[in-house]
N, C-alpha and C. Protein backbone atom coordinates (compact mmCIF):
# COMPACT_ATOMS: atom_id res chain seq x y z
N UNK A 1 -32.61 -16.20 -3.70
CA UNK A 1 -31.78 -16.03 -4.88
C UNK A 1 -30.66 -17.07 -4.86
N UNK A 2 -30.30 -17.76 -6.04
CA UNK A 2 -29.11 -18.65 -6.33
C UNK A 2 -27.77 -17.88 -6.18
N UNK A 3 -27.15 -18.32 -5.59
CA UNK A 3 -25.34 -18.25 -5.91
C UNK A 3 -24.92 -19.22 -6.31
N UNK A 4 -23.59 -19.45 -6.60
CA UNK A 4 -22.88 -21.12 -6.93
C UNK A 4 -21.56 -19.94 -6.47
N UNK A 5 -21.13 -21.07 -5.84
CA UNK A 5 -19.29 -21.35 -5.58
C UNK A 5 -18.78 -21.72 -6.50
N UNK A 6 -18.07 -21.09 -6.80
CA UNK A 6 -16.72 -21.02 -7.73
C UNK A 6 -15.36 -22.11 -7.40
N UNK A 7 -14.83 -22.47 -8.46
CA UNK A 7 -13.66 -23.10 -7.91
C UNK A 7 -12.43 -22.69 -6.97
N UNK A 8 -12.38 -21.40 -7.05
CA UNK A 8 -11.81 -20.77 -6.32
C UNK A 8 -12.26 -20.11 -4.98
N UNK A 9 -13.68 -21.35 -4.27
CA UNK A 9 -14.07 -21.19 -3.18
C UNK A 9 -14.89 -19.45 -2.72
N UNK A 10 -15.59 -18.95 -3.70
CA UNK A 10 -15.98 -17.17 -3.78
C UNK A 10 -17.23 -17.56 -4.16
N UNK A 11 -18.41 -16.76 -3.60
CA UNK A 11 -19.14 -16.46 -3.97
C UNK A 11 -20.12 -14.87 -4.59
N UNK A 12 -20.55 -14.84 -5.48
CA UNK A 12 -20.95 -13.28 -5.54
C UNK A 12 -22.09 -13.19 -5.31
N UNK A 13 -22.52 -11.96 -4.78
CA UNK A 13 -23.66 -11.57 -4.18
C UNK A 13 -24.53 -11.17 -5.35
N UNK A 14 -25.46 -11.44 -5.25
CA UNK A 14 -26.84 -11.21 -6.20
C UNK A 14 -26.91 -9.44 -6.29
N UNK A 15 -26.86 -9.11 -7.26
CA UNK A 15 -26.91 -7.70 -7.31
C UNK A 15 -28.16 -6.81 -7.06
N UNK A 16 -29.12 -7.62 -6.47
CA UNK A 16 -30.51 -6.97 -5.80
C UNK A 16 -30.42 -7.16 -4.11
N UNK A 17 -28.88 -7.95 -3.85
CA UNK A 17 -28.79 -8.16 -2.46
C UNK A 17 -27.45 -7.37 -2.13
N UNK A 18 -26.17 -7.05 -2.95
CA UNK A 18 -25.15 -6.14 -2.88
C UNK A 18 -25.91 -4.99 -2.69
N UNK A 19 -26.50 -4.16 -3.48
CA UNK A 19 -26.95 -2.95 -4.00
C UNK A 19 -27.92 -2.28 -2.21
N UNK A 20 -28.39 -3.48 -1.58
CA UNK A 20 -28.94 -2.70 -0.01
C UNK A 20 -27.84 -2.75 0.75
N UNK A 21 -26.62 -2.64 0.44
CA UNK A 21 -25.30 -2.53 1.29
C UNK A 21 -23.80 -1.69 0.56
N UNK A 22 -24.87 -0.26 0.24
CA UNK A 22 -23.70 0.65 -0.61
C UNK A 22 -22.39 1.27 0.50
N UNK A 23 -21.52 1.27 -0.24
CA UNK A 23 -20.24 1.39 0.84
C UNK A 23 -19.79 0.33 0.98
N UNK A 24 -20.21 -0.79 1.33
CA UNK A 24 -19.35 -2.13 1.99
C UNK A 24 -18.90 -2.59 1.47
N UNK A 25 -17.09 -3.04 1.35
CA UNK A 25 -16.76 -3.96 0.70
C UNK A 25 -16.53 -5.50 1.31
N UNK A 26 -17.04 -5.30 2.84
CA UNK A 26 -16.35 -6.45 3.58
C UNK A 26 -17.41 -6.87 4.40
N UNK A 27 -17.40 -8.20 4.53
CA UNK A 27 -18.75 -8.80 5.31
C UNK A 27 -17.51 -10.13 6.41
N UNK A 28 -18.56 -9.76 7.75
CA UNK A 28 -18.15 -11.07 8.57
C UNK A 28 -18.26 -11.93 8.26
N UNK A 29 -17.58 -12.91 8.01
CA UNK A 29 -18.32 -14.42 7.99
C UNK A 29 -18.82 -15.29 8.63
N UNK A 30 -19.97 -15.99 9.32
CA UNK A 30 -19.93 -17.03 10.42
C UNK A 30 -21.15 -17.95 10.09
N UNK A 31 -20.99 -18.86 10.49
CA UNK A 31 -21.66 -20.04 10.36
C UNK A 31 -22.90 -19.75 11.65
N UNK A 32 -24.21 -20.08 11.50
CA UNK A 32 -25.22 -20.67 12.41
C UNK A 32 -26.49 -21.51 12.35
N UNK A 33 -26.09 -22.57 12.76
CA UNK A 33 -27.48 -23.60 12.07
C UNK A 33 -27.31 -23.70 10.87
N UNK A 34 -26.50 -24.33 10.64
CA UNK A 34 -25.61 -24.55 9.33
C UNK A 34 -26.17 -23.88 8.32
N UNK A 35 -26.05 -22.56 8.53
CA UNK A 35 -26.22 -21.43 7.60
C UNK A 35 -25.26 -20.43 7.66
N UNK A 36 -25.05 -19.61 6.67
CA UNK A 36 -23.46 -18.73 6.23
C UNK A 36 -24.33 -17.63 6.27
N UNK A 37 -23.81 -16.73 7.48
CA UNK A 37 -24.17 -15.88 7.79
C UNK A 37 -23.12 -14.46 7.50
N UNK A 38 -23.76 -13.71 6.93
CA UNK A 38 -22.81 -12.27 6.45
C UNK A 38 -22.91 -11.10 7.42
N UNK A 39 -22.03 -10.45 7.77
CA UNK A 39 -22.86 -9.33 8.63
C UNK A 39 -21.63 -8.07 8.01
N UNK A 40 -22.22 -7.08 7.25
CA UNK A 40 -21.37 -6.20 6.81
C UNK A 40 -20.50 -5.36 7.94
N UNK A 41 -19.14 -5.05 6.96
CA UNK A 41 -18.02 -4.19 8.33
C UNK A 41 -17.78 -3.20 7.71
N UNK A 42 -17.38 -1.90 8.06
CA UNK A 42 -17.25 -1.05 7.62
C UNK A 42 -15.66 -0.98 8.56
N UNK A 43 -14.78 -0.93 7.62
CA UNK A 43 -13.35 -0.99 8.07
C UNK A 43 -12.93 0.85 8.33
N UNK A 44 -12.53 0.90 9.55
CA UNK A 44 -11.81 2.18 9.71
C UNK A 44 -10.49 2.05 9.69
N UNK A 45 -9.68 2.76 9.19
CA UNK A 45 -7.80 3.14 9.12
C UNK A 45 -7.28 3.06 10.51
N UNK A 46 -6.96 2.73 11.39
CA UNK A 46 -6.01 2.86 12.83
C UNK A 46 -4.66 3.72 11.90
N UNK A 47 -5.22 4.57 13.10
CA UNK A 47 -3.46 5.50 13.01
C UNK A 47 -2.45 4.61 13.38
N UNK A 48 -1.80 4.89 12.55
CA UNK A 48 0.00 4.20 12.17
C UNK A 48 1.08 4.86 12.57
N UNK A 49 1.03 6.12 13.80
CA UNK A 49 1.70 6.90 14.22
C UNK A 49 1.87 5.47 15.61
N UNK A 50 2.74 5.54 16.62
CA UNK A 50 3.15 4.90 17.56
C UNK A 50 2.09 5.37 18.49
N UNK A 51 1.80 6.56 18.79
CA UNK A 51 0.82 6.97 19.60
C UNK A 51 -0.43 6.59 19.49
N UNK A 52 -0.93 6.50 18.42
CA UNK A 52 -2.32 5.99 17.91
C UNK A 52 -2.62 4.47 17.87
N UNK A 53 -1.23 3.49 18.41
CA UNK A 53 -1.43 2.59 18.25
C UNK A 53 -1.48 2.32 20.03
N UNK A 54 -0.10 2.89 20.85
CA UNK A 54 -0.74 3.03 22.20
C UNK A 54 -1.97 3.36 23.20
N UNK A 55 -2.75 4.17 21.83
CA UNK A 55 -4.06 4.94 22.48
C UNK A 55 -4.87 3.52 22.44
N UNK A 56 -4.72 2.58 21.23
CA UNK A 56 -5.73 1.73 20.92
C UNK A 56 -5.70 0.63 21.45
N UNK A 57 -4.21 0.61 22.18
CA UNK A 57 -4.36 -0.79 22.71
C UNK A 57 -4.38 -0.18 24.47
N UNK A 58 -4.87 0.83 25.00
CA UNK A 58 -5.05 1.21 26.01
C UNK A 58 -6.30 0.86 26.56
N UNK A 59 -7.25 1.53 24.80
CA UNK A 59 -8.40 1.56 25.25
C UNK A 59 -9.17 0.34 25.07
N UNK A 60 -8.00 -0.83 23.95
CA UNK A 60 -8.75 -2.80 24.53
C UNK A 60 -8.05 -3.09 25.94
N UNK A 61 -7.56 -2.32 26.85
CA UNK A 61 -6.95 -3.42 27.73
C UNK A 61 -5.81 -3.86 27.49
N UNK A 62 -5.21 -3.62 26.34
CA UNK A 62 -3.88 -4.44 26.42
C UNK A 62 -2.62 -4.07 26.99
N UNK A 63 -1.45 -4.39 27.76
CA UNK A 63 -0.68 -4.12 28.13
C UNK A 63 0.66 -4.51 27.64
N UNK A 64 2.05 -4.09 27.79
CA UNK A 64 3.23 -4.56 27.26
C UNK A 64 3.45 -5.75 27.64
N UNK A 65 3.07 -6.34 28.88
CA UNK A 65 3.21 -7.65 29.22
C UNK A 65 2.37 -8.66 28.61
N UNK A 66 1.41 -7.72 27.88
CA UNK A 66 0.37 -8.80 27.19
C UNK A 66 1.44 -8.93 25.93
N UNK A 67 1.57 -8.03 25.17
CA UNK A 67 2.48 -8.27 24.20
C UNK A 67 3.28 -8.88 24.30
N UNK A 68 4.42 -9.04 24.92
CA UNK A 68 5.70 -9.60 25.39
C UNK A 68 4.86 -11.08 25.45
N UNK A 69 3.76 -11.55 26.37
CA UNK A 69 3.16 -12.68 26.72
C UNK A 69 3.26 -12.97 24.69
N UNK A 70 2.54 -12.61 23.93
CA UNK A 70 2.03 -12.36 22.86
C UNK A 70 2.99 -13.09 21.81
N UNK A 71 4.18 -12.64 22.10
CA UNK A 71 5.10 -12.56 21.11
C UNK A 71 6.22 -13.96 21.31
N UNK A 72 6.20 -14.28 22.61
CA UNK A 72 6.99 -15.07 23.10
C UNK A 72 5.85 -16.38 22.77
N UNK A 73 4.66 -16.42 22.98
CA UNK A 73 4.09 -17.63 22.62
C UNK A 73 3.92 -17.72 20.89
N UNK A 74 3.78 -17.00 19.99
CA UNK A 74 3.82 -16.76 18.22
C UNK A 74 5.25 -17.12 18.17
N UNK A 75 6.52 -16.87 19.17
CA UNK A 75 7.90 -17.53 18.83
C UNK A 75 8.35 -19.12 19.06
N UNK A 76 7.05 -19.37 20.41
CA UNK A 76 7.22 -21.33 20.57
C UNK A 76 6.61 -21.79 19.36
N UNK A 77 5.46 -21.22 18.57
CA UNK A 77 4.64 -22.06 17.70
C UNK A 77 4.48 -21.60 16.57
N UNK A 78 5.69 -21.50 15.93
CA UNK A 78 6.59 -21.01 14.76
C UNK A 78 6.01 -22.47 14.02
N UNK A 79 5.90 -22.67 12.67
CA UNK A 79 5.66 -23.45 11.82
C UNK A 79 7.35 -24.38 11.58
């Protein structure tokens, strides 16, 4: 099926190729063999309570020193 890019760099999905991906509004993007590859995401909410955000960065591994590491290097390479 044809798409065309838009000037505003968007493309829309063929509505016989949206329609096998009900629910999704969001697709990965990545390149392979110079082909544009989609892979649908289904976005979940992270709790926005302080606790829910400690639980989540417990359970990647992350630590306060990673943060602190984190924050101090996003403050050298300020625009």
């Amino acid at each position: 099926m044809l798409t065309k890019k838009t000037s505003k760099n968007q493309l829309t999905l063929p509505k016989e190729i949206a329609n096998r991906f009900p629910g999704i509004d969001f697709f990965d993007a990545s390149i392979e063999d110079n082909r544009i590859v989609l892979v649908p995401v289904k976005v979940k909410p992270v709790s926005t309570s302080l606790e829910g955000i400690r639980e989540k960065m417990e359970r990647l591994g992350i630590t306060e020193k990673d943060v602190e590491e984190g924050v101090r290097w996003a403050r050298k390479h300020r625009p």
